[in-house]
C-alpha atoms as a PDB file:
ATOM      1  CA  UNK A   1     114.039  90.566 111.028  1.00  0.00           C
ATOM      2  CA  UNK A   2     116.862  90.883 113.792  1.00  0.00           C
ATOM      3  CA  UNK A   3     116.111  86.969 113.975  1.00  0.00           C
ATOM      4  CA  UNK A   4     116.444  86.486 110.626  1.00  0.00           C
ATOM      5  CA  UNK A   5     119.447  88.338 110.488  1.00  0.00           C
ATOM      6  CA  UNK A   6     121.028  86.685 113.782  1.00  0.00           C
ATOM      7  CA  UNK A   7     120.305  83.010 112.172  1.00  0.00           C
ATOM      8  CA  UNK A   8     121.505  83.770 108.705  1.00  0.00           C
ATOM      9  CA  UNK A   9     125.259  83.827 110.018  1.00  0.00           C
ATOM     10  CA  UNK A  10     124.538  79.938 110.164  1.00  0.00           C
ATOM     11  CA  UNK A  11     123.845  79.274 106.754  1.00  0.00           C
ATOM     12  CA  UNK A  12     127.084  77.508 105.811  1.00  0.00           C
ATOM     13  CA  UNK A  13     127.523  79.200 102.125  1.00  0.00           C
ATOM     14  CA  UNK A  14     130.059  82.178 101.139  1.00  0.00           C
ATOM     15  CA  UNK A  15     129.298  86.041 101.030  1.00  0.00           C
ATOM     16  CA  UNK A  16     129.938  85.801  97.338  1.00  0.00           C
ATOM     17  CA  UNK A  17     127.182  83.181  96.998  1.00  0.00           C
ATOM     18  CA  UNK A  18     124.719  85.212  98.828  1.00  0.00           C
ATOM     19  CA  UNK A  19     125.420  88.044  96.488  1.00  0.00           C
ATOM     20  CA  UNK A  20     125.391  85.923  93.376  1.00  0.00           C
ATOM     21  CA  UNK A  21     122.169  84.417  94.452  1.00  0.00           C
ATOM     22  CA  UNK A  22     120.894  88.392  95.192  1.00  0.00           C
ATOM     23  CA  UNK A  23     121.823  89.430  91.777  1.00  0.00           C
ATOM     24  CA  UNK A  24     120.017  86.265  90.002  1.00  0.00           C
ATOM     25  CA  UNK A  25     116.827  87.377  91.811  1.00  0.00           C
ATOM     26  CA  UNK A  26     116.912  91.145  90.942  1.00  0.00           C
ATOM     27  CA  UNK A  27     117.463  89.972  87.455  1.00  0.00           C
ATOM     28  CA  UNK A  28     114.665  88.128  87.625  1.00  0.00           C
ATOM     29  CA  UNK A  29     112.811  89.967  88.774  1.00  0.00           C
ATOM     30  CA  UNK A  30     113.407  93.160  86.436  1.00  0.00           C
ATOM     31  CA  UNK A  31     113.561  90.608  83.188  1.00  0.00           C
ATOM     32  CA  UNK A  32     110.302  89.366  84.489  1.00  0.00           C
ATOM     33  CA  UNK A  33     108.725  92.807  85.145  1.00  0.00           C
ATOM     34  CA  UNK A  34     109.689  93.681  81.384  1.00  0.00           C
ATOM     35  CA  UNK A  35     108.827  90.363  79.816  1.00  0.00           C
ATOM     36  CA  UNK A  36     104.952  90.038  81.039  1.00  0.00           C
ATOM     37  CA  UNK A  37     104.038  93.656  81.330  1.00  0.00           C
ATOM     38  CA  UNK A  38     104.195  93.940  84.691  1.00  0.00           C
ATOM     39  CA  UNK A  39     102.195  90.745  85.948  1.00  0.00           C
ATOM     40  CA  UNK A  40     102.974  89.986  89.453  1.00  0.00           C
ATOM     41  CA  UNK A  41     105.925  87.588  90.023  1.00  0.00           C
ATOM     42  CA  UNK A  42     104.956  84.366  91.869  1.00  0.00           C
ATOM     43  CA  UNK A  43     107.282  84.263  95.430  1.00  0.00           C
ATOM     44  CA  UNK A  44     107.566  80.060  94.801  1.00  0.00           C
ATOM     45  CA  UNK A  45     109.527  81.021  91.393  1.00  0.00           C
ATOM     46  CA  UNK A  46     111.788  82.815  93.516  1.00  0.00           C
ATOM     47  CA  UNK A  47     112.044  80.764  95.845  1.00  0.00           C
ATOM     48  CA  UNK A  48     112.964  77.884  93.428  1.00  0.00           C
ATOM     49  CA  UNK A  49     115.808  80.071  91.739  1.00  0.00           C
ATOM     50  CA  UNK A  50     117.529  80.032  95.247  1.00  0.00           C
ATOM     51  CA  UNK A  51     116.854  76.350  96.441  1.00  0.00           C
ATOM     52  CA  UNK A  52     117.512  74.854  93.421  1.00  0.00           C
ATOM     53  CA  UNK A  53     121.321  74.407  94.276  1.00  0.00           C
ATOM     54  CA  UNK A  54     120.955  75.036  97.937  1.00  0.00           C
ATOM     55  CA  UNK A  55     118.564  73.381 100.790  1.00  0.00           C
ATOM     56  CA  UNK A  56     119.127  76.409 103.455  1.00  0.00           C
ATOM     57  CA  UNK A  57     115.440  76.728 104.999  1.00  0.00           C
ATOM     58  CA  UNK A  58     116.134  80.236 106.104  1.00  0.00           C
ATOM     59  CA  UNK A  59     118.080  81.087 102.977  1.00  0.00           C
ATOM     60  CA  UNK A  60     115.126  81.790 100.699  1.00  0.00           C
ATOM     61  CA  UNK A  61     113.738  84.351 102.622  1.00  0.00           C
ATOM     62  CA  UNK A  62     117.279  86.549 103.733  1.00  0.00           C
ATOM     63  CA  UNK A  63     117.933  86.718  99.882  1.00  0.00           C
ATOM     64  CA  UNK A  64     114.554  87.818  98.676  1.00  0.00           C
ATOM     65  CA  UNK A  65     115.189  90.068 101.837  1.00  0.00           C
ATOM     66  CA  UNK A  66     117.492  91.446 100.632  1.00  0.00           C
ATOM     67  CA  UNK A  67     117.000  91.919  97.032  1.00  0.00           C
ATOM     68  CA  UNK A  68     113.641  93.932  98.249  1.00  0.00           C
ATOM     69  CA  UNK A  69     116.175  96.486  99.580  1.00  0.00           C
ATOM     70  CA  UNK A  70     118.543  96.877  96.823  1.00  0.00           C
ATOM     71  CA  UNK A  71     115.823  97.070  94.234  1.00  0.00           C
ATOM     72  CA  UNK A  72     114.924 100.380  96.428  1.00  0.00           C
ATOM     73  CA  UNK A  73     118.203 101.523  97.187  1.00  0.00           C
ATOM     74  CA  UNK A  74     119.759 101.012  94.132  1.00  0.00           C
ATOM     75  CA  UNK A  75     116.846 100.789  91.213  1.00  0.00           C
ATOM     76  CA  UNK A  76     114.334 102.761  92.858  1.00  0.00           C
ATOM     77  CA  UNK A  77     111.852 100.661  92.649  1.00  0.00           C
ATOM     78  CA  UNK A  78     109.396  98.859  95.487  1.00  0.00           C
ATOM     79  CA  UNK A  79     109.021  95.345  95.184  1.00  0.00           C
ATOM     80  CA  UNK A  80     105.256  95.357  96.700  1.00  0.00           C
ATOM     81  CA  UNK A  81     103.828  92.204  98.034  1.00  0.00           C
ATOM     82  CA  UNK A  82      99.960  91.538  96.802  1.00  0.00           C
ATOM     83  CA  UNK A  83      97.149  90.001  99.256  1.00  0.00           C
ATOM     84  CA  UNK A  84      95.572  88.066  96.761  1.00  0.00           C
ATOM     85  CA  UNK A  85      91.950  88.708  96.716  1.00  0.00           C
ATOM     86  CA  UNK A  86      89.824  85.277  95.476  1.00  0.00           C
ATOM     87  CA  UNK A  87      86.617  85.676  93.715  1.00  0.00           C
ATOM     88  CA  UNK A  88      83.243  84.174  95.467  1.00  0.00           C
ATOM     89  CA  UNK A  89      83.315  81.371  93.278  1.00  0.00           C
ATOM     90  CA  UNK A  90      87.090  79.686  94.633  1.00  0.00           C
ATOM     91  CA  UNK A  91      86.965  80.993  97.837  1.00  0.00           C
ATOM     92  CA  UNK A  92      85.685  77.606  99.441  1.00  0.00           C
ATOM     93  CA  UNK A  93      87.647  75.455  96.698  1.00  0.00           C
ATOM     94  CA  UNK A  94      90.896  76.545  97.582  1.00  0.00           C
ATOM     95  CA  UNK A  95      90.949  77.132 101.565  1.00  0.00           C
ATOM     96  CA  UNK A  96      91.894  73.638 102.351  1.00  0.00           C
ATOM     97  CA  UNK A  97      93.864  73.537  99.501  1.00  0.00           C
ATOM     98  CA  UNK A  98      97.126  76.178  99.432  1.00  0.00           C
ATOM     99  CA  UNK A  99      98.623  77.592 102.132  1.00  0.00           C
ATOM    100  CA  UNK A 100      98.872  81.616 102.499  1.00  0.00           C
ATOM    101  CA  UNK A 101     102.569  81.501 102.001  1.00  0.00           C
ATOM    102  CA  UNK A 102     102.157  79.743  98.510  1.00  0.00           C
ATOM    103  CA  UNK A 103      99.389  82.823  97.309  1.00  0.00           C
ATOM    104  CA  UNK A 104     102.271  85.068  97.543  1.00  0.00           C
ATOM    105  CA  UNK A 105     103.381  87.174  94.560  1.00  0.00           C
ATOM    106  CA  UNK A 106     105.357  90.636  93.927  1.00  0.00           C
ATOM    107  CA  UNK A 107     104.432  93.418  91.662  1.00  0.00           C
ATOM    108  CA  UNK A 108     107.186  95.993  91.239  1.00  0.00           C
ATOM    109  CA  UNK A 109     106.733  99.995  91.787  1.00  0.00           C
ATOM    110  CA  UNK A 110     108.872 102.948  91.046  1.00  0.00           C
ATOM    111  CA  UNK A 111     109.725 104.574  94.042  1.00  0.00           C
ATOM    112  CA  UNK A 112     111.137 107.993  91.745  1.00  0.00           C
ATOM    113  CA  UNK A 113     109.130 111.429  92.034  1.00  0.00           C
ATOM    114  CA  UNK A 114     106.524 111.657  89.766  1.00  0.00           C
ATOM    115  CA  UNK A 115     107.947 114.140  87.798  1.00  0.00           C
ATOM    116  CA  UNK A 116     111.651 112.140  87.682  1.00  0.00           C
ATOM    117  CA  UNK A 117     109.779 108.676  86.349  1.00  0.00           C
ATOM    118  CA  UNK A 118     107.852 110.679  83.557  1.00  0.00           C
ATOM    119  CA  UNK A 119     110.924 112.412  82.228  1.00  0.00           C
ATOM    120  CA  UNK A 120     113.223 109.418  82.646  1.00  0.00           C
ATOM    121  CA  UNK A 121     111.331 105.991  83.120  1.00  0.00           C
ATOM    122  CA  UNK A 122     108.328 106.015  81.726  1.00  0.00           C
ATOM    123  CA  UNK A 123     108.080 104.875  78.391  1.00  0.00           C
ATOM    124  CA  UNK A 124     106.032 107.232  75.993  1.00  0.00           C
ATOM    125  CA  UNK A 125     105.162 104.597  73.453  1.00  0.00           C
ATOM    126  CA  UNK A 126     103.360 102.487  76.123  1.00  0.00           C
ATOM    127  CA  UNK A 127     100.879 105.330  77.410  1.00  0.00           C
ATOM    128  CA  UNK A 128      98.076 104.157  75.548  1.00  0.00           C
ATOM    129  CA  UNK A 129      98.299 101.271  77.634  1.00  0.00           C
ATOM    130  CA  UNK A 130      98.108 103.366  80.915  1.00  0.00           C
ATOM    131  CA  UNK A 131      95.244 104.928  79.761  1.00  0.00           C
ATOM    132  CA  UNK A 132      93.325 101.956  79.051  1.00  0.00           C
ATOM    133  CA  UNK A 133      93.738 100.481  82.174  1.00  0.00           C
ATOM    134  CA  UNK A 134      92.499 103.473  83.843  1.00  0.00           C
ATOM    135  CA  UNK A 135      89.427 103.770  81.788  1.00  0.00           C
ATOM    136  CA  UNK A 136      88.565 100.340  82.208  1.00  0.00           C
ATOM    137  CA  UNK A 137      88.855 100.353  86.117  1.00  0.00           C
ATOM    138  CA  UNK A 138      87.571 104.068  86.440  1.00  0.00           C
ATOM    139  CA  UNK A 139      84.146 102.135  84.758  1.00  0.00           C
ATOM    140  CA  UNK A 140      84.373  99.289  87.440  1.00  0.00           C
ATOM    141  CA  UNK A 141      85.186 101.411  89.941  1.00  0.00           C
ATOM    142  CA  UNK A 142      82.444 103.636  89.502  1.00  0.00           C
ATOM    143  CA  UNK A 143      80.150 100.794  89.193  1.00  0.00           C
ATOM    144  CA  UNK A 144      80.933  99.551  92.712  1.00  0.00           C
ATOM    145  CA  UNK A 145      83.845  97.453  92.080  1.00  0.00           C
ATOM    146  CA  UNK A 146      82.096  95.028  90.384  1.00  0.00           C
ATOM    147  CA  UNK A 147      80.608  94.693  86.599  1.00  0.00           C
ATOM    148  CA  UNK A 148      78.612  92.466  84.476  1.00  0.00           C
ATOM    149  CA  UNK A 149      80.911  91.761  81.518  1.00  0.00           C
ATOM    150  CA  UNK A 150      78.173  92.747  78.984  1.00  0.00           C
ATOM    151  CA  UNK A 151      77.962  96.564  80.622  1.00  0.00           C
ATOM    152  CA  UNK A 152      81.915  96.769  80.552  1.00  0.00           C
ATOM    153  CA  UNK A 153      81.931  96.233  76.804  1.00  0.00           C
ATOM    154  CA  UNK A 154      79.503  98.330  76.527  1.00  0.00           C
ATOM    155  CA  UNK A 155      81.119 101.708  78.072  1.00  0.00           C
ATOM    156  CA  UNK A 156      84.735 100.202  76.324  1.00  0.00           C
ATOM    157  CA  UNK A 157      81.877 100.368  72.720  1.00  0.00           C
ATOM    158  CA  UNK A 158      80.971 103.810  73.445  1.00  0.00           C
ATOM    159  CA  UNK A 159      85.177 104.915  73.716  1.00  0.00           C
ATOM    160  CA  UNK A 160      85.395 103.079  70.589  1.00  0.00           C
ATOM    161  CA  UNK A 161      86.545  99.784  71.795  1.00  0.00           C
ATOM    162  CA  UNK A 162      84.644  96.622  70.211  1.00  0.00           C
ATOM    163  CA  UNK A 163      85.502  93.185  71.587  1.00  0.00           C
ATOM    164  CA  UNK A 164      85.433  91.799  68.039  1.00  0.00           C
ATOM    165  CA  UNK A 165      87.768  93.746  67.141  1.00  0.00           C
ATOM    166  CA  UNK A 166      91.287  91.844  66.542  1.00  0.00           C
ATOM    167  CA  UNK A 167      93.210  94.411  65.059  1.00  0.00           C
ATOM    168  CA  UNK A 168      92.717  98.041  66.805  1.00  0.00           C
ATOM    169  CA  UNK A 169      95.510 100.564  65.268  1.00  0.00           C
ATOM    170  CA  UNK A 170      96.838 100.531  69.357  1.00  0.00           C
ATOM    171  CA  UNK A 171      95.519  97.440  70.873  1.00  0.00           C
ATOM    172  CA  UNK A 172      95.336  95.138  68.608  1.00  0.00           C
ATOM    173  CA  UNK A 173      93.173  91.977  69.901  1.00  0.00           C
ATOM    174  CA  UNK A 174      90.555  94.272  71.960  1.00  0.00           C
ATOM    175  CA  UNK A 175      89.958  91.109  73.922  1.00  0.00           C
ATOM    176  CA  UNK A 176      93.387  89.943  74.583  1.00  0.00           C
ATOM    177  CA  UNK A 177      94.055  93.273  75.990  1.00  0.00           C
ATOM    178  CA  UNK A 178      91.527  93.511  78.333  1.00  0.00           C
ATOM    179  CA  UNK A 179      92.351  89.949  79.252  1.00  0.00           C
ATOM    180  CA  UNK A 180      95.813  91.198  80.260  1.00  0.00           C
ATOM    181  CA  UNK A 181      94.693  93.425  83.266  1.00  0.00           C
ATOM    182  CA  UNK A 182      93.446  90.304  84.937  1.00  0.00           C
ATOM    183  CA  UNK A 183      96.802  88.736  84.401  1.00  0.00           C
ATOM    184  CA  UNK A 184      98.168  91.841  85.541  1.00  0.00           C
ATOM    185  CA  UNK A 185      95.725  91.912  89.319  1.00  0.00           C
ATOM    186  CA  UNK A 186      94.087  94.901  88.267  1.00  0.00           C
ATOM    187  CA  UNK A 187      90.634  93.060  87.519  1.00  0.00           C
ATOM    188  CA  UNK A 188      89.416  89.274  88.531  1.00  0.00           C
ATOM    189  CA  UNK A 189      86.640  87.745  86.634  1.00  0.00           C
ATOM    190  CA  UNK A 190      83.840  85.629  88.486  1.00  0.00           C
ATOM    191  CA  UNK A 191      81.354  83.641  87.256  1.00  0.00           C
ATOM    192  CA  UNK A 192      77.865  85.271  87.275  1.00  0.00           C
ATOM    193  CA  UNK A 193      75.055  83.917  89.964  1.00  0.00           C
ATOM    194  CA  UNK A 194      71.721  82.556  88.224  1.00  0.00           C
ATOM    195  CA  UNK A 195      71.313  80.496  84.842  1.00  0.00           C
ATOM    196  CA  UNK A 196      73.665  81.865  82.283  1.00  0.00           C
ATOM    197  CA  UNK A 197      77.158  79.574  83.463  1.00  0.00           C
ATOM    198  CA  UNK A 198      78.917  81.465  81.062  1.00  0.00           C
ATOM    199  CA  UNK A 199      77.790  85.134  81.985  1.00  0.00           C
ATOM    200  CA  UNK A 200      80.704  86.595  83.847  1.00  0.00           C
ATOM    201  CA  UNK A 201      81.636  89.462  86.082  1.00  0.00           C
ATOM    202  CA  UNK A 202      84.787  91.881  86.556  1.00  0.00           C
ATOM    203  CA  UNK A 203      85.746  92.597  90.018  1.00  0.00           C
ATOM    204  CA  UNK A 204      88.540  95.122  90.847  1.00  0.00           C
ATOM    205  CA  UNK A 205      91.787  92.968  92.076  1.00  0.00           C
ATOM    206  CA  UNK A 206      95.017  93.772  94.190  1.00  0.00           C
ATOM    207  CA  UNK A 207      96.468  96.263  92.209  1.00  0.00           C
ATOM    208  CA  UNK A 208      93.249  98.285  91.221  1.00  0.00           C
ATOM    209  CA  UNK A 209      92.669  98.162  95.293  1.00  0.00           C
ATOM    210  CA  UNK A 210      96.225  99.696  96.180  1.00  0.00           C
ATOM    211  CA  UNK A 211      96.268 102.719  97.775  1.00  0.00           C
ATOM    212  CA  UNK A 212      98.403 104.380  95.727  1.00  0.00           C
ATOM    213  CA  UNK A 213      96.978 103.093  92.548  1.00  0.00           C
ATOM    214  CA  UNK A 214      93.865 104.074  94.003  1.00  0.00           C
ATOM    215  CA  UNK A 215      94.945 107.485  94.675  1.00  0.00           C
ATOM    216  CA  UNK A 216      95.969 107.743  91.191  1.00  0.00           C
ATOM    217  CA  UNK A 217      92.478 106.482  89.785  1.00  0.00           C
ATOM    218  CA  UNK A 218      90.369 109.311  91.695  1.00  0.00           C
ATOM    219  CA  UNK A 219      92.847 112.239  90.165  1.00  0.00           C
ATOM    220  CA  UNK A 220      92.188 110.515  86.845  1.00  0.00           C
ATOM    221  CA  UNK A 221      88.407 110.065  87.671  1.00  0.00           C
ATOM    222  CA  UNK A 222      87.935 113.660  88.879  1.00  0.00           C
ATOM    223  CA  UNK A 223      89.799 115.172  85.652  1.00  0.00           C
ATOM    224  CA  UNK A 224      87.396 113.545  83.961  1.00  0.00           C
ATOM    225  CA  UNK A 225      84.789 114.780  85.729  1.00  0.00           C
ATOM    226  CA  UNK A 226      86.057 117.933  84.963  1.00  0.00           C
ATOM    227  CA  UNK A 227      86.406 117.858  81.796  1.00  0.00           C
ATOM    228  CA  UNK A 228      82.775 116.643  81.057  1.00  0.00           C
ATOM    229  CA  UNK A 229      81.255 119.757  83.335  1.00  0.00           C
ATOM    230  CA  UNK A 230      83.483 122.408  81.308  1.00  0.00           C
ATOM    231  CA  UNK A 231      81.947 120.654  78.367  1.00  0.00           C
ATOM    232  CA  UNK A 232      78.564 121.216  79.511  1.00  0.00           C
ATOM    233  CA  UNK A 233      78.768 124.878  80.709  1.00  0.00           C
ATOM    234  CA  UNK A 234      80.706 125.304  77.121  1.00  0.00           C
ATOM    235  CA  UNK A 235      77.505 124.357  75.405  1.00  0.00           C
END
């Protein structure tokens, strides 16, 4: 970083275009954030926003720098890179293919207390979602990280949850929504080993795998678990 900042002084473009070009990343960031559900933001999109008008190779990286810190300092939110994890089946295709530095992608996390984010961020009318997502990756999660996709809609049938379904009263398309937590990194699918080519598996992905998040998942897990054995000694 001290190199970074010590070189910077030698890109030849104003303090007001730095900021500008700060601003126009936090904004896309956020408007991206809102506009895909959270999905994780590609770094090369970025990356394009700032060289589009300017050919600085060190310029890139100080602005996305710094819009890092002023989403913390000034949003309260962490703009968390993700190691993206590649199923079994790409592995091998890609390695000679893309370079680390093009994998890269952000997901962004409120940095708030708990309790401040649930009285003042989080948006009530989107907990369903929440809970879904936990539900499905508490079920891969406690199948080893890994699940046939057959078994997953099975558990998701017995909450209710058919993958015909097109037009749940919360989710509508069943499908669709379950599809969206792979867009989102919390699952991956791979292709099954053996015969069927078009049997498939769910894998826990980045975000599933973050500490945090995975913190999170065990509290759910264990309320759960606690609400089933209170069931039990209640009957």
């Amino acid at each position: 970083m001290a190199n970074l900042t010590q070189d910077i002084t030698q890109i030849d473009i104003s303090e007001e275009e730095k900021d500008k070009l700060v601003a126009d990343v936090i904004r896309s960031i956020l408007f991206k954030t809102h506009q895909s559900s959270g999905c994780p933001i590609k770094r090369d999109e970025l990356t394009h926003l700032i060289t589009k008008n300017y050919r600085q190779r060190l310029l890139p990286a100080f602005v996305i720098n710094e819009a890092r810190n002023k989403l913390t300092s000034i949003f309260g939110y962490e703009m968390r890179e993700l190691h993206r994890i590649r199923s079994s089946s790409t592995k091998q295709r890609h390695s000679s293919q893309q370079s680390a530095g093009e994998l890269k992608s952000y997901v962004v996390v409120s940095k708030l207390p708990a309790e401040v984010y649930l009285k003042y961020v989080e948006n009530k009318e989107n907990a369903h979602i929440t809970g879904f997502i936990f539900a499905v990756v508490s079920v891969v999660h406690l199948a080893g990280g890994k699940i046939p996709s057959e078994s997953l809609w099975y558990h998701l049938r017995r909450l209710g949850l058919d993958e015909n379904d097109e037009n749940h009263s919360l989710f509508g398309n069943i499908k669709h929504t379950l599809e969206s937590l792979v867009q989102q990194r919390y699952l991956q699918k791979e292709k099954c080993d053996g015969q069927d080519s078009n049997a498939m598996i769910y894998a826990l992905a980045e975000r599933a795998l973050d500490p945090s998040f995975n913190e999170k998942l065990k509290d759910y897990i264990g309320q759960i678990a606690n609400i089933d054995i209170a069931a039990d000694v209640n009957n």
